[in-house]
N, C-alpha and C. Protein backbone atom coordinates (compact mmCIF):
# COMPACT_ATOMS: atom_id res chain seq x y z
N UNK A 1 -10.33 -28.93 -10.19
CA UNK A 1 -9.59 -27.75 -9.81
C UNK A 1 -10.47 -26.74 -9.10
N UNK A 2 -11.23 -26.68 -9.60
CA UNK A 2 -12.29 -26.05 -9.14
C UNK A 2 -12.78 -26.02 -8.24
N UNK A 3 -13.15 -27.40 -7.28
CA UNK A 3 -13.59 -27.41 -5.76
C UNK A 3 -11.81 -27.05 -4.98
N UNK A 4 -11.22 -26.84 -5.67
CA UNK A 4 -9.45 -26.75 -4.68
C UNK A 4 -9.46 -24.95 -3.85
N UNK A 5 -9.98 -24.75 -5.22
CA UNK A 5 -9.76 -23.36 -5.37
C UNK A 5 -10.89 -22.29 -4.43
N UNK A 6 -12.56 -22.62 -5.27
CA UNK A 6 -13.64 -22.24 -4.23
C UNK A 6 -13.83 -23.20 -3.19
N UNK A 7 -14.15 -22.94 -2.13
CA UNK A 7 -14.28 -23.38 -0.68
C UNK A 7 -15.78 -23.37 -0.41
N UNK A 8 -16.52 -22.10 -0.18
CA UNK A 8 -17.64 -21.89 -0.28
C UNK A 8 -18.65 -20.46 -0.51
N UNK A 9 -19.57 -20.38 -0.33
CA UNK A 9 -19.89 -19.06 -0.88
C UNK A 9 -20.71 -18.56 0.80
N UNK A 10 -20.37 -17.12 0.23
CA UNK A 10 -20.66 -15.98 1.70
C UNK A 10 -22.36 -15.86 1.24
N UNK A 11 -23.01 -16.43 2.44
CA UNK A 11 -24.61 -15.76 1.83
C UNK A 11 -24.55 -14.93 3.79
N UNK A 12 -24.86 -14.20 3.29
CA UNK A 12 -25.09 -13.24 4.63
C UNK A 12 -26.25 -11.88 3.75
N UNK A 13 -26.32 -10.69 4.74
CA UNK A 13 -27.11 -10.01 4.76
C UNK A 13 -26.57 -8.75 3.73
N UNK A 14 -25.61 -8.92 3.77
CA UNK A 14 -24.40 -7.82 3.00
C UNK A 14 -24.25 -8.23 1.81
N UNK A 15 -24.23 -9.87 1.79
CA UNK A 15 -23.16 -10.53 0.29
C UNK A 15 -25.26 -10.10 -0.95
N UNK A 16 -26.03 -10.35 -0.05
CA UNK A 16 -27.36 -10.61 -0.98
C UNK A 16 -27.54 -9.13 -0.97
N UNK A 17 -27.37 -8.00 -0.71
CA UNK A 17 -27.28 -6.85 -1.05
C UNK A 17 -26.61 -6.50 -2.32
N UNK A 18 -25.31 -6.86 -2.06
CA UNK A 18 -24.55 -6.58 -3.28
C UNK A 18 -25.26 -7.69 -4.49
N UNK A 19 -25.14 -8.78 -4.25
CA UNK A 19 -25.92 -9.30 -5.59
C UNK A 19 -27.72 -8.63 -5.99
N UNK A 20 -28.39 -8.06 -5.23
CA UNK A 20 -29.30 -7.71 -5.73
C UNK A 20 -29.10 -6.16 -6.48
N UNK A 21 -28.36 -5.38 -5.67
CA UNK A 21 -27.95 -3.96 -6.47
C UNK A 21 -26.83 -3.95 -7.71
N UNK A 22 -25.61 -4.80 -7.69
CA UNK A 22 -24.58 -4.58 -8.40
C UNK A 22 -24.36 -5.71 -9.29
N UNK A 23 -25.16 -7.08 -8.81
CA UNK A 23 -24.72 -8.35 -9.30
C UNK A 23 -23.38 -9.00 -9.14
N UNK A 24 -22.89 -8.84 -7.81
CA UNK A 24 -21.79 -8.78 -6.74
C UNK A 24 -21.99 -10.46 -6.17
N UNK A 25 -21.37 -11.07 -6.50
CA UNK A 25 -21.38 -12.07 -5.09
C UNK A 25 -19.77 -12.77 -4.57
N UNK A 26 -20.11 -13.22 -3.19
CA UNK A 26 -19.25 -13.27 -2.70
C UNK A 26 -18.46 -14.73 -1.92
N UNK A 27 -17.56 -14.87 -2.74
CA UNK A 27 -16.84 -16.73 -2.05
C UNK A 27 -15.47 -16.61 -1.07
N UNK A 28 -15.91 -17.59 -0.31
CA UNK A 28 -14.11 -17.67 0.22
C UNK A 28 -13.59 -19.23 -0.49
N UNK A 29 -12.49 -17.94 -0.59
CA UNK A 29 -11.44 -19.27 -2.19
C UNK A 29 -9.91 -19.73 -1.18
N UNK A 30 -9.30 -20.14 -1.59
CA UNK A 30 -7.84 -20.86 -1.24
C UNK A 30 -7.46 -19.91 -0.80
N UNK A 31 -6.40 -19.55 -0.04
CA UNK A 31 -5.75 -17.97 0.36
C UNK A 31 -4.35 -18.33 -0.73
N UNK A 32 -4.06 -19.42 -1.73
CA UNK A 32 -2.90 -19.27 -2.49
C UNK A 32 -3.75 -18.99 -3.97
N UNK A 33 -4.79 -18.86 -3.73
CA UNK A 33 -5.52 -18.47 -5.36
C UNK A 33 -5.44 -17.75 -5.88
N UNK A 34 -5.08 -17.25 -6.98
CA UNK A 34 -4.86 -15.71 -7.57
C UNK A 34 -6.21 -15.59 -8.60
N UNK A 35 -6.33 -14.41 -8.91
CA UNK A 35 -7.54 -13.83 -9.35
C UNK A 35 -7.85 -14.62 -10.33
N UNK A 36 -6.86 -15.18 -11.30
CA UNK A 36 -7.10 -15.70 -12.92
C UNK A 36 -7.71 -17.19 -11.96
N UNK A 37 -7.26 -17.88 -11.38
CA UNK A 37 -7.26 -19.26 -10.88
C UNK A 37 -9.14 -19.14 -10.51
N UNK A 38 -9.10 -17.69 -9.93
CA UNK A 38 -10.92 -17.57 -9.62
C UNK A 38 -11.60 -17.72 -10.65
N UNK A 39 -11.28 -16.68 -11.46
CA UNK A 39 -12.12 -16.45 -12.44
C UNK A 39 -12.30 -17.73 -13.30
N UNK A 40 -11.68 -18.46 -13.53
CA UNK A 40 -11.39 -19.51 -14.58
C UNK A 40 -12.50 -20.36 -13.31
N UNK A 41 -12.17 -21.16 -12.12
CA UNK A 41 -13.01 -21.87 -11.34
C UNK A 41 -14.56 -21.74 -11.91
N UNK A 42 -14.68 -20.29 -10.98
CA UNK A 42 -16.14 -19.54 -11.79
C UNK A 42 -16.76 -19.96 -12.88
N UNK A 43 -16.15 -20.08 -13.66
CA UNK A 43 -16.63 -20.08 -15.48
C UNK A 43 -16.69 -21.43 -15.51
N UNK A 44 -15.49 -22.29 -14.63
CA UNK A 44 -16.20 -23.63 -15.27
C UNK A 44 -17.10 -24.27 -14.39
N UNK A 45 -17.34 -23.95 -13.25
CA UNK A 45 -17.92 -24.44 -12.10
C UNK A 45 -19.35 -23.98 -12.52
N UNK A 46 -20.06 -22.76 -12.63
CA UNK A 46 -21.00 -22.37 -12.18
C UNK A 46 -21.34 -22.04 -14.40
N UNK A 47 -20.63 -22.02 -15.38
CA UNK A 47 -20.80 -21.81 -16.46
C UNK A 47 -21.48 -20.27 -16.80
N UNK A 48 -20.80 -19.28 -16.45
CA UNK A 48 -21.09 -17.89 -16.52
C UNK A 48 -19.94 -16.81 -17.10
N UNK A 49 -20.13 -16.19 -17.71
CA UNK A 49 -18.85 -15.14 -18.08
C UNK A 49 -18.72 -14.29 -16.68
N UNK A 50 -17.14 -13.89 -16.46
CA UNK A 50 -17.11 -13.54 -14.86
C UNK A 50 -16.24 -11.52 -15.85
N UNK A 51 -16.96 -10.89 -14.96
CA UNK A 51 -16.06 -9.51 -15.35
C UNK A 51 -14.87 -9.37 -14.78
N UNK A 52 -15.31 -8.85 -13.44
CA UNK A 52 -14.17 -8.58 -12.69
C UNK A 52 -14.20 -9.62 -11.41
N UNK A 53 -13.01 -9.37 -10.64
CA UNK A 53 -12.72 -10.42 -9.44
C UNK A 53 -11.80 -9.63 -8.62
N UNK A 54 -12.21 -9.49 -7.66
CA UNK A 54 -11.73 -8.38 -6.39
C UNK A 54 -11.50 -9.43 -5.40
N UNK A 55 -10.21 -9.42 -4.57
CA UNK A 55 -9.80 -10.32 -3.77
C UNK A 55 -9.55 -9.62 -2.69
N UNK A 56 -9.62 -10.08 -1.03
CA UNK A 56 -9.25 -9.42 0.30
C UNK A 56 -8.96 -10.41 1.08
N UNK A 57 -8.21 -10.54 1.93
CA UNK A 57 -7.65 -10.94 2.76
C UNK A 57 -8.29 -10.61 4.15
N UNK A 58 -9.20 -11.15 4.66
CA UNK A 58 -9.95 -11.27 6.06
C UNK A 58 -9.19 -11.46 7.12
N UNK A 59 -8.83 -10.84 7.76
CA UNK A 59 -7.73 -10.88 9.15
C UNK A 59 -8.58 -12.15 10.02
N UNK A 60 -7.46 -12.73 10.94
CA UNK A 60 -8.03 -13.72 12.18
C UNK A 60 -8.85 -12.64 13.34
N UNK A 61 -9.63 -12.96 14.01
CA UNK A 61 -10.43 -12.54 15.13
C UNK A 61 -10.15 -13.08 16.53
N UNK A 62 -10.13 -12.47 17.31
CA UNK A 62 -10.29 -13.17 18.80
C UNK A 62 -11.78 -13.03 19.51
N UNK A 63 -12.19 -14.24 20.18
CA UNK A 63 -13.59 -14.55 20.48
C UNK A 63 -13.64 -14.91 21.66
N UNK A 64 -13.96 -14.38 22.83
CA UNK A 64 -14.89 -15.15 24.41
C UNK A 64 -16.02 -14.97 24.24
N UNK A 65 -15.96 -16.42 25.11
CA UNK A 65 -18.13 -16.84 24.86
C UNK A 65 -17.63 -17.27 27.03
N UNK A 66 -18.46 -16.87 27.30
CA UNK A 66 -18.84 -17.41 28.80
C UNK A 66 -19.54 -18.81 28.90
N UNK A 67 -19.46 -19.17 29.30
CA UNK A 67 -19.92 -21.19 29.64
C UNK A 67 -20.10 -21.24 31.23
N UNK A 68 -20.72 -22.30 31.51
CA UNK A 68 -20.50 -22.60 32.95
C UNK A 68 -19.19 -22.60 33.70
N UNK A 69 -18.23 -23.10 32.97
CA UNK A 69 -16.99 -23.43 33.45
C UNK A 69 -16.12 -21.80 33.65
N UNK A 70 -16.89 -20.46 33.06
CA UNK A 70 -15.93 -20.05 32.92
C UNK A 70 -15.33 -19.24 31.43
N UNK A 71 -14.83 -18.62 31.68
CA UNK A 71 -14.24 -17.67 29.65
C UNK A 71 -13.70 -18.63 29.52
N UNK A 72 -14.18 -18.90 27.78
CA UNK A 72 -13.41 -19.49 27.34
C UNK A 72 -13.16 -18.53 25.70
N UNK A 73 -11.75 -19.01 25.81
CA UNK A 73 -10.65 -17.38 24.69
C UNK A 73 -11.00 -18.95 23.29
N UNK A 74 -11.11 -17.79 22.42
CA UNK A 74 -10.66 -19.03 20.82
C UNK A 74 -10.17 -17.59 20.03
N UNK A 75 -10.70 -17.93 18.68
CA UNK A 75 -10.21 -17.26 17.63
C UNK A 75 -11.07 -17.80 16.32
N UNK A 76 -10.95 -16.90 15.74
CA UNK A 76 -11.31 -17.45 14.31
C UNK A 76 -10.51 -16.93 13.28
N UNK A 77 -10.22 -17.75 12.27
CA UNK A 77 -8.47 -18.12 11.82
C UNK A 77 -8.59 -16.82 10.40
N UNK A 78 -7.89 -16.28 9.50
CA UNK A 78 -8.18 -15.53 8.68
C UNK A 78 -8.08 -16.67 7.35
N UNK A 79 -8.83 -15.56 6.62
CA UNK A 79 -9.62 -16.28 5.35
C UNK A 79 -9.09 -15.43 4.35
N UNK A 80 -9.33 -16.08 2.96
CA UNK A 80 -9.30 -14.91 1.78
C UNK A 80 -10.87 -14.82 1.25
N UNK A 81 -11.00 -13.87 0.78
CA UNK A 81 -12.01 -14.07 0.39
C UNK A 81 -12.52 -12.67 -0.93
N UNK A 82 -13.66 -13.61 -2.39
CA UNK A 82 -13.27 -12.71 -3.45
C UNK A 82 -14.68 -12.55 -3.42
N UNK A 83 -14.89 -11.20 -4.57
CA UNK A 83 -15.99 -11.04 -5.06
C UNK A 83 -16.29 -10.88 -6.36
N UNK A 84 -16.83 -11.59 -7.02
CA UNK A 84 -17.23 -11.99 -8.05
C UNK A 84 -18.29 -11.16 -8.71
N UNK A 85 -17.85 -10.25 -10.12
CA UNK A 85 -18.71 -9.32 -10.85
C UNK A 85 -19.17 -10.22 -11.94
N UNK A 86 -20.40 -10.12 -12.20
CA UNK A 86 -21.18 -10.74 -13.38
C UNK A 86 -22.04 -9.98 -13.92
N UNK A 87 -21.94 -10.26 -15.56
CA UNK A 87 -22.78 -9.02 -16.21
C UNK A 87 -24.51 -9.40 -16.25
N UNK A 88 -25.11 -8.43 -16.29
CA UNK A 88 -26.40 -8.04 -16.23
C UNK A 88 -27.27 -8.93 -16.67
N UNK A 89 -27.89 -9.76 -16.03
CA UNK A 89 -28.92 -10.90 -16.94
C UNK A 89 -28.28 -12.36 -16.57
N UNK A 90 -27.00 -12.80 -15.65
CA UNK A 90 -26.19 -13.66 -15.00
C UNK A 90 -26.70 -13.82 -13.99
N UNK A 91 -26.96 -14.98 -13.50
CA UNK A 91 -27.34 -15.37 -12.23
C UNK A 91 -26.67 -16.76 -11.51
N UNK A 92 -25.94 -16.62 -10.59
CA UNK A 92 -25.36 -17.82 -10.05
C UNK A 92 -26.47 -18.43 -9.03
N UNK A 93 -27.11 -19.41 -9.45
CA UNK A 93 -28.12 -20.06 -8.13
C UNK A 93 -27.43 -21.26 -7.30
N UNK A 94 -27.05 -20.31 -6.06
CA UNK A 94 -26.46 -21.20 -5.25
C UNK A 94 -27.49 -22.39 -4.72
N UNK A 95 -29.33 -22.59 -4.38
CA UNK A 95 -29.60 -23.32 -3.57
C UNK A 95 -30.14 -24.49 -4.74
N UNK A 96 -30.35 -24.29 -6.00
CA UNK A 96 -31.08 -25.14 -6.79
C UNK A 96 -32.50 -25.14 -6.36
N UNK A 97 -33.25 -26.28 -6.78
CA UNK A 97 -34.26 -26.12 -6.40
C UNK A 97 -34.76 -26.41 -5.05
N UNK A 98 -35.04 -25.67 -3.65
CA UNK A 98 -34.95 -26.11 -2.36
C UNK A 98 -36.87 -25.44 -2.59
């Protein structure tokens, strides 16, 4: 159930901010997932008590990149995406040992 639900996790420059100040991190989950469906994933996936779970809805984007040929128009499609509160002394290690 668990891989249905999380998709994958946001590591960017923002998401490792919030986990180093607040213990914040951040996944994009199913866009039909509801908060309990996260939280429960969480706990059994990664084996951590989860506090809170804040969910947003990421709008689609429109994108030109120039090429030889010419603009070319795309998009990038909208996402949901949650953030995951964990109490003090919790650590989710996304890379294992690399």
């Amino acid at each position: 159930m668990s891989k249905r639900v999380l998709i994958k996790p946001i590591i960017s420059e923002k998401s490792e901010m919030l986990t180093e100040k607040v213990n914040q991190y951040s996944f994009i989950v199913d866009k039909k997932a509801t908060k309990k469906d996260i939280k429960k994933a969480i706990e059994e996936m990664y084996e951590i008590k989860v506090n809170s779970v804040n969910t947003l809805i990421m709008p689609s984007k429109n994108r030109n990149r120039n090429t030889k040929r010419g603009l070319v128009k795309g998009n990038i499609s909208a996402y949901k995406k949650a953030v995951i509160t964990v109490p003090d002394g919790e650590v989710i290690d996304f890379f294992g040992e690399v």
